[in-house]
C-alpha atoms as a PDB file:
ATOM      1  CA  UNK A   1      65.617 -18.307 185.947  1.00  0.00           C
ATOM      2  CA  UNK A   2      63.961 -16.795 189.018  1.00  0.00           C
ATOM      3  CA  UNK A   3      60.809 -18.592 190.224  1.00  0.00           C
ATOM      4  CA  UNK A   4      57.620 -16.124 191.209  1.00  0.00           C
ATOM      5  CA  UNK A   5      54.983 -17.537 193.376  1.00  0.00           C
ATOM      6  CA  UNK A   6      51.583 -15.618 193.441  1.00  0.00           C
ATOM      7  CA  UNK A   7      49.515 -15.058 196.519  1.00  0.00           C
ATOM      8  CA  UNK A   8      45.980 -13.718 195.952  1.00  0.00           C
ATOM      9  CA  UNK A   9      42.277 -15.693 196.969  1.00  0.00           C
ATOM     10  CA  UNK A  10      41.196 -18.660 195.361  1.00  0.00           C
ATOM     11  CA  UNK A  11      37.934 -20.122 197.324  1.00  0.00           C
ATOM     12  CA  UNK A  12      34.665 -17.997 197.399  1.00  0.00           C
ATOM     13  CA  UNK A  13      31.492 -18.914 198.183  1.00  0.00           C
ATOM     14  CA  UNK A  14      30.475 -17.719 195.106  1.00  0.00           C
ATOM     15  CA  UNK A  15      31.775 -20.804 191.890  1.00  0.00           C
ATOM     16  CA  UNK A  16      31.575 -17.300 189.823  1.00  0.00           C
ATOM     17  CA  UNK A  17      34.117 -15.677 192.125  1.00  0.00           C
ATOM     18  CA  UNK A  18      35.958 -18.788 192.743  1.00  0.00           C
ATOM     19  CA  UNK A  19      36.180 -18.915 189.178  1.00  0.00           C
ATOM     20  CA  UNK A  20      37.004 -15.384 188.489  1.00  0.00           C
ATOM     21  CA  UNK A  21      39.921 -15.565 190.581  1.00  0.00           C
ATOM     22  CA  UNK A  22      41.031 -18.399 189.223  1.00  0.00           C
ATOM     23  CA  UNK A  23      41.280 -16.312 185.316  1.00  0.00           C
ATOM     24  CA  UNK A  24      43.077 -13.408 187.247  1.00  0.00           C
ATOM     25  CA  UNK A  25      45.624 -15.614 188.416  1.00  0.00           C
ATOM     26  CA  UNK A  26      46.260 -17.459 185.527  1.00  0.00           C
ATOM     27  CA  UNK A  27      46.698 -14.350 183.003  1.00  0.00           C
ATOM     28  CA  UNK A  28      48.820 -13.015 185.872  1.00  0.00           C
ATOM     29  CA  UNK A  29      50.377 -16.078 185.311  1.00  0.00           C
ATOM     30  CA  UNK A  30      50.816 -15.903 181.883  1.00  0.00           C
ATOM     31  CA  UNK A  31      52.090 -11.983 181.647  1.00  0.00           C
ATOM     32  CA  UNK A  32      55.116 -12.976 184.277  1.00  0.00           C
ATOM     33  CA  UNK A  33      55.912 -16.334 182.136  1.00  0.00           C
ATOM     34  CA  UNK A  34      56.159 -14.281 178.841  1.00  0.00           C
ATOM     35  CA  UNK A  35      58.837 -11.713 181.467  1.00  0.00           C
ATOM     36  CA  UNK A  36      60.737 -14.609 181.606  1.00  0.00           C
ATOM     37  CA  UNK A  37      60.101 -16.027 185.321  1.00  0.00           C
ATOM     38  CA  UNK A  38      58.749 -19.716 185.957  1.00  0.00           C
ATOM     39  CA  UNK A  39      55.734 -19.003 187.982  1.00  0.00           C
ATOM     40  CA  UNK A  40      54.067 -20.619 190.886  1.00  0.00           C
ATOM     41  CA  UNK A  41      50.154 -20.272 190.374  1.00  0.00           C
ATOM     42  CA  UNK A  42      48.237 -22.332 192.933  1.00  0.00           C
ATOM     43  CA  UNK A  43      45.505 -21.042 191.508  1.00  0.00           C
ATOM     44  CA  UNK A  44      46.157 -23.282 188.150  1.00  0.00           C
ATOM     45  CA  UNK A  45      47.664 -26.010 190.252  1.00  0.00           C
ATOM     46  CA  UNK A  46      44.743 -26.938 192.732  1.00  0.00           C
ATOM     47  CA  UNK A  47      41.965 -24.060 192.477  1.00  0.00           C
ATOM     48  CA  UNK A  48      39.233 -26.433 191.829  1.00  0.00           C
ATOM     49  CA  UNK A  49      39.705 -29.326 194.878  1.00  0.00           C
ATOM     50  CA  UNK A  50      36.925 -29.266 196.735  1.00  0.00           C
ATOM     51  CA  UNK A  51      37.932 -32.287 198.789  1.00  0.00           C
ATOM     52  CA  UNK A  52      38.620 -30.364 202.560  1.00  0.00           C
ATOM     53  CA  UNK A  53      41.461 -32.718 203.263  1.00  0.00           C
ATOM     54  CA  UNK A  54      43.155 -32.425 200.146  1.00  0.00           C
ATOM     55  CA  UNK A  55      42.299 -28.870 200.627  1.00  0.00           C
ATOM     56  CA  UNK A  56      44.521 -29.203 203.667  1.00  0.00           C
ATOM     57  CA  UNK A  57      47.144 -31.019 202.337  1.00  0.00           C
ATOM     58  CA  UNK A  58      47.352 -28.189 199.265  1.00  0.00           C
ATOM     59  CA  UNK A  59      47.526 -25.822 201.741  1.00  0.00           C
ATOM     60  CA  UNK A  60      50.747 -27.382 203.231  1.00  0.00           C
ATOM     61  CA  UNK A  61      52.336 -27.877 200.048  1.00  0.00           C
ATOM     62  CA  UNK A  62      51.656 -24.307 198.962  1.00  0.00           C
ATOM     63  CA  UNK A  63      53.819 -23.011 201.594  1.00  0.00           C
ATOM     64  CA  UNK A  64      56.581 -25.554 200.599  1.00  0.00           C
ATOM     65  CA  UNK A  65      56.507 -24.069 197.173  1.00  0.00           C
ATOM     66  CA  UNK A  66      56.341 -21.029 198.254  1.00  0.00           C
ATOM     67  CA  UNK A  67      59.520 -21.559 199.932  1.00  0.00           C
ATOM     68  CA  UNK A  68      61.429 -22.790 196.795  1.00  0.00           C
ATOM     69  CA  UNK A  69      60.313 -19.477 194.773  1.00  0.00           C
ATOM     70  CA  UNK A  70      62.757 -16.409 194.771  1.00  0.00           C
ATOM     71  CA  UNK A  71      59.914 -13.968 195.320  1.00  0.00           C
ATOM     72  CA  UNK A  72      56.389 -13.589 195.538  1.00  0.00           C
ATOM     73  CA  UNK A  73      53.693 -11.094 194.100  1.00  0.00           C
ATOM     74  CA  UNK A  74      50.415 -10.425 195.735  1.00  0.00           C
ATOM     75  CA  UNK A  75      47.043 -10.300 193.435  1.00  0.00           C
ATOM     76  CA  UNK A  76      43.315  -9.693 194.179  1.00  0.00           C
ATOM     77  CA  UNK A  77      41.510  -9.012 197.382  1.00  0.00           C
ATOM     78  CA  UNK A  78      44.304 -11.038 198.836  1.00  0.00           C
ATOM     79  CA  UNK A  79      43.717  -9.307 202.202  1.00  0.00           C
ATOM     80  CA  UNK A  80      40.518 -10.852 202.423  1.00  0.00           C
ATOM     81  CA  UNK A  81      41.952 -14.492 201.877  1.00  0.00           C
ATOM     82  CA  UNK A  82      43.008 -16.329 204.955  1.00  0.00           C
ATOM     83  CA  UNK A  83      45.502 -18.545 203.223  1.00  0.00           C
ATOM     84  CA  UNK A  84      46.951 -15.600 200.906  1.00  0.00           C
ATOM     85  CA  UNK A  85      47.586 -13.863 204.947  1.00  0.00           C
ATOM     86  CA  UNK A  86      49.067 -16.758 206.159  1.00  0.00           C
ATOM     87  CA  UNK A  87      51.363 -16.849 202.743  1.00  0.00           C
ATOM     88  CA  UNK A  88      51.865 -13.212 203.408  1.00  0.00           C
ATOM     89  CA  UNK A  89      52.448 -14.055 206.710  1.00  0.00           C
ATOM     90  CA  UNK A  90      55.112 -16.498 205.568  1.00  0.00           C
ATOM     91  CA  UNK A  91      57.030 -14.423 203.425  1.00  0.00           C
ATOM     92  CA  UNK A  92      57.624 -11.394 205.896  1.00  0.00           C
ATOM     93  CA  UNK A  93      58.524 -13.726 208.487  1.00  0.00           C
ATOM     94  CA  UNK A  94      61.496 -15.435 206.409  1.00  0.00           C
ATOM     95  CA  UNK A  95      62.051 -12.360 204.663  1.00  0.00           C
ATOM     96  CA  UNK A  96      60.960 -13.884 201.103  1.00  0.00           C
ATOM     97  CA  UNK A  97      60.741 -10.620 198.772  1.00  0.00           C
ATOM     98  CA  UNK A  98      57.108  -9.213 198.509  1.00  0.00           C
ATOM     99  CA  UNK A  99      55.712  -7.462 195.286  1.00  0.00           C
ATOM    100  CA  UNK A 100      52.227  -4.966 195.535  1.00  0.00           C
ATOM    101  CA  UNK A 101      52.139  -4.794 191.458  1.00  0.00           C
ATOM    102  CA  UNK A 102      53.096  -7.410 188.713  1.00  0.00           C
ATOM    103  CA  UNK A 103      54.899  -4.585 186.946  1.00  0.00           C
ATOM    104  CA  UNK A 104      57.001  -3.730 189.660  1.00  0.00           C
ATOM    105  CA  UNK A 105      58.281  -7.434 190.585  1.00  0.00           C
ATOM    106  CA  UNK A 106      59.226  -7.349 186.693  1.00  0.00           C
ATOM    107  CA  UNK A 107      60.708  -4.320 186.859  1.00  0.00           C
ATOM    108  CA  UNK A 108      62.987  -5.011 189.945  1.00  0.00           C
ATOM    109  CA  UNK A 109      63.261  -8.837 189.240  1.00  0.00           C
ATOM    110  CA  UNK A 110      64.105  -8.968 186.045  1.00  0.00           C
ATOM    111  CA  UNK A 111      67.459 -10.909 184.477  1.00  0.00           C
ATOM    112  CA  UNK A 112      68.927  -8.686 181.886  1.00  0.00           C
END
């Protein structure tokens, strides 16, 4: 099974936004689950910590799951998101496989 971590925003200023992009992720989520992929969704695992050094700390460990998935897929206004750059960042730097569209990463990651 091939392991999908998403990259899109989280925090917002706004708790409707923050919240908003929390949903997104999580029926993201959901779609590449039922395609058969065990998904990374930071969003799910520590959207709501508002504590700024576990914030930190999340931070850290996001990278170190994102470097355990087999791909990634990019979501949202992620180009607005400083940590969804610096995950972006992370990915074309170690040459971790990059995804614009949920369809697509199905399409081309899919086990047959």
């Amino acid at each position: 099974m091939k392991v999908v971590y998403i990259i899109g925003p989280i925090r917002s200023q706004s708790l409707v936004t923050h919240a908003k992009n929390i949903r997104r992720a999580k029926k993201i989520a959901m779609k590449l689950w039922h395609a058969g992929f065990a998904v990374i969704c930071p969003h799910t695992n520590s959207g709501f910590i508002t504590d700024k050094l576990l914030e930190i700390c999340c931070i850290k460990g996001d990278i170190e799951l994102l470097k355990r998935s087999d791909f990634a897929v990019l979501i949202g206004n992620w180009a607005n998101s400083e940590g969804s750059i610096n995950e972006f960042r992370w990915c074309v730097t170690n040459n971790k496989r990059i995804y614009v569209s949920v369809e697509e990463a199905i399409q081309r990651e899919k086990i047959v």
